[in-house]
Protein backbone atom coordinates (compact mmCIF):
# COMPACT_ATOMS: atom_id res chain seq x y z
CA UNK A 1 83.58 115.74 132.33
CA UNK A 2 81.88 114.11 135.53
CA UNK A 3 80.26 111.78 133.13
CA UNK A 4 82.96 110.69 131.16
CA UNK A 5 84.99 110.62 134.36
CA UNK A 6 82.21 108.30 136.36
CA UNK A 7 81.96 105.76 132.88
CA UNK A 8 85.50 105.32 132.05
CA UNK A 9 86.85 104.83 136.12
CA UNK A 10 88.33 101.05 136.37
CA UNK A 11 85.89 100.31 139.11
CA UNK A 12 82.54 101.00 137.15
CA UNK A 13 83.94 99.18 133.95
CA UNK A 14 84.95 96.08 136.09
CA UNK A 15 81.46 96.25 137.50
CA UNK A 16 79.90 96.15 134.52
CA UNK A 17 81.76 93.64 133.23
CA UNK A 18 81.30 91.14 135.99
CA UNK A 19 77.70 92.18 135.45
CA UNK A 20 77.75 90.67 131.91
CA UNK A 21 79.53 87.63 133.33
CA UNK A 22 77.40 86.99 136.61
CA UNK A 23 74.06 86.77 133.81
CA UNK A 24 76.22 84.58 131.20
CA UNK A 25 76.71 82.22 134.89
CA UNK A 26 72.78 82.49 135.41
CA UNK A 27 72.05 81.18 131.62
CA UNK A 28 74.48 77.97 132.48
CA UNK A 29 73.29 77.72 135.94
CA UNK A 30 69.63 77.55 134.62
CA UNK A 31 70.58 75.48 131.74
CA UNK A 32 72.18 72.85 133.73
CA UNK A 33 68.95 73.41 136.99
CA UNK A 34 66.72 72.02 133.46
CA UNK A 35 69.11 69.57 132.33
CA UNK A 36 69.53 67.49 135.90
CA UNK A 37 67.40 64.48 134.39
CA UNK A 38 68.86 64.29 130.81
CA UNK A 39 71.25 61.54 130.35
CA UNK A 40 74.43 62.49 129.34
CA UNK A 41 74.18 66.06 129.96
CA UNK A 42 77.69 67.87 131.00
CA UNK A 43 77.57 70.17 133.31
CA UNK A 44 78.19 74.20 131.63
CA UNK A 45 80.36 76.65 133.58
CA UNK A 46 82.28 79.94 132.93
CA UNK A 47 85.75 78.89 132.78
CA UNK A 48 87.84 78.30 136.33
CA UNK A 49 90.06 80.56 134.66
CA UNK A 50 87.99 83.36 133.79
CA UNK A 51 88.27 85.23 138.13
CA UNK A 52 92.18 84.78 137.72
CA UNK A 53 92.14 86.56 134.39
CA UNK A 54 89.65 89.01 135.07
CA UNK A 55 91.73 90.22 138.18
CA UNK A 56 95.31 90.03 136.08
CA UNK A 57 93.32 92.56 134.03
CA UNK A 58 91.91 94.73 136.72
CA UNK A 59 95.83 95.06 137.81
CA UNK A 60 96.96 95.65 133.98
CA UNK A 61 93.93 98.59 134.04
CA UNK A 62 92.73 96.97 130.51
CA UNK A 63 89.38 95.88 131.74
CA UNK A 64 87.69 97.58 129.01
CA UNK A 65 89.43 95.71 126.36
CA UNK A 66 88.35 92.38 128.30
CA UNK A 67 86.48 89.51 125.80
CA UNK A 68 83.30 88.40 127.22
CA UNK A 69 83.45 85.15 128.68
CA UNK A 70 81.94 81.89 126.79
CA UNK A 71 80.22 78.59 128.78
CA UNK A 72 82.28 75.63 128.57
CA UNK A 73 82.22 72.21 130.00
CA UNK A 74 83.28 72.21 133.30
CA UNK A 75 85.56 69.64 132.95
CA UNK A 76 86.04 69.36 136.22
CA UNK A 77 82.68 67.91 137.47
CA UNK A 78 82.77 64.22 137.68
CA UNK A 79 79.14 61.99 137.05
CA UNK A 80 78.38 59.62 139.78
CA UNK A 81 75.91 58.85 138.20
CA UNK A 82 75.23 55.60 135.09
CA UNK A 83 73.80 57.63 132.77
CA UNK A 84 76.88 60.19 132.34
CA UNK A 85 75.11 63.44 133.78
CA UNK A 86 77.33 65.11 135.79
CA UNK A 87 75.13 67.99 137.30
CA UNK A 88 74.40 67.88 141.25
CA UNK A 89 71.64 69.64 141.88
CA UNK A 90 72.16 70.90 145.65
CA UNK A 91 75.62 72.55 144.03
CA UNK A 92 73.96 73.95 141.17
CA UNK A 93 71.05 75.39 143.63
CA UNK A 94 74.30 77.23 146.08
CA UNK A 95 75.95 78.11 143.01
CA UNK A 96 72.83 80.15 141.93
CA UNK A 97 72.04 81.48 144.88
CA UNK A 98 75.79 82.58 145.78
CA UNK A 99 75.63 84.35 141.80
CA UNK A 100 72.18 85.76 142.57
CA UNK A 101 73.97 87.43 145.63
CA UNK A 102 76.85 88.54 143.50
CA UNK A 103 74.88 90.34 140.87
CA UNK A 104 72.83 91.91 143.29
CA UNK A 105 76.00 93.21 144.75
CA UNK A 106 77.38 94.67 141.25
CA UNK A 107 73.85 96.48 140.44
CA UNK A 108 74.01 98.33 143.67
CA UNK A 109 76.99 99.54 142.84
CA UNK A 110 76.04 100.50 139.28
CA UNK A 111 72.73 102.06 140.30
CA UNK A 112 74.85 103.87 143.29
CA UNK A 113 77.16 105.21 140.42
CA UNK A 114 73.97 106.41 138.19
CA UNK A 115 72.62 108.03 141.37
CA UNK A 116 75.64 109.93 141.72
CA UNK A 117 75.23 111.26 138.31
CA UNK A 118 72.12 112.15 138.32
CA UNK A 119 72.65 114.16 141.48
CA UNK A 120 75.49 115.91 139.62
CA UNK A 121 73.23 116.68 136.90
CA UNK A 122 70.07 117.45 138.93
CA UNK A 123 70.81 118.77 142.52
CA UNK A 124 68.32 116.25 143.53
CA UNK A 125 68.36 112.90 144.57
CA UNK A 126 65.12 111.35 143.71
């Protein structure tokens, strides 16, 4: 019962799922960190709409049904630049570090939730 209560609580499943998303942000992060010399490289994103949905959701309580997000081209980053690519790197580098914060965020609460279980379970907390 505490187990299946812990798992299915809105609060862990939105963590995890933002989990899943915050490494899917890394990949295009990364991707577009290696692709800041190649001409005509666009710029990869999770979609601008993909917070406001998630948090429509959270309110709906159907987070668990939630599709994982896809990259797309961030259609909103301009190139300044002749050859087409539109990736700055100081924004990609504060974007990174501001996701890198984020997950480390959602794994402390997911390891704090596993802790609490195996406390349950154990009686011990190491």
């Amino acid at each position: 019962m505490i187990i299946e209560s812990l798992f299915s609580s809105k609060n862990y499943q939105a963590s995890k799922k933002l989990l899943d998303a915050a490494t899917l942000r890394h990949e295009g992060l990364a991707t577009n960190l290696a692709n800041v010399e190649t001409p005509g490289y666009k710029r990869v994103d999770l979609p601008k709409t993909f917070a406001a949905e998630f948090a429509a959701r959270m309110r709906a309580g159907t987070i668990a049904t939630a599709a994982m997000p896809k990259l797309t081209e961030d259609l909103a980053a301009t190139s300044q630049r002749k050859d087409g690519n539109n990736v700055e790197l100081d924004k990609e580098l504060l974007a990174l570090g501001k996701n890198v914060s984020e997950y480390d965020t959602l794994t402390e609460f997911v390891s704090g939730s596993l802790k609490q279980l195996r406390m349950a379970i154990t009686g011990r907390t190491t």
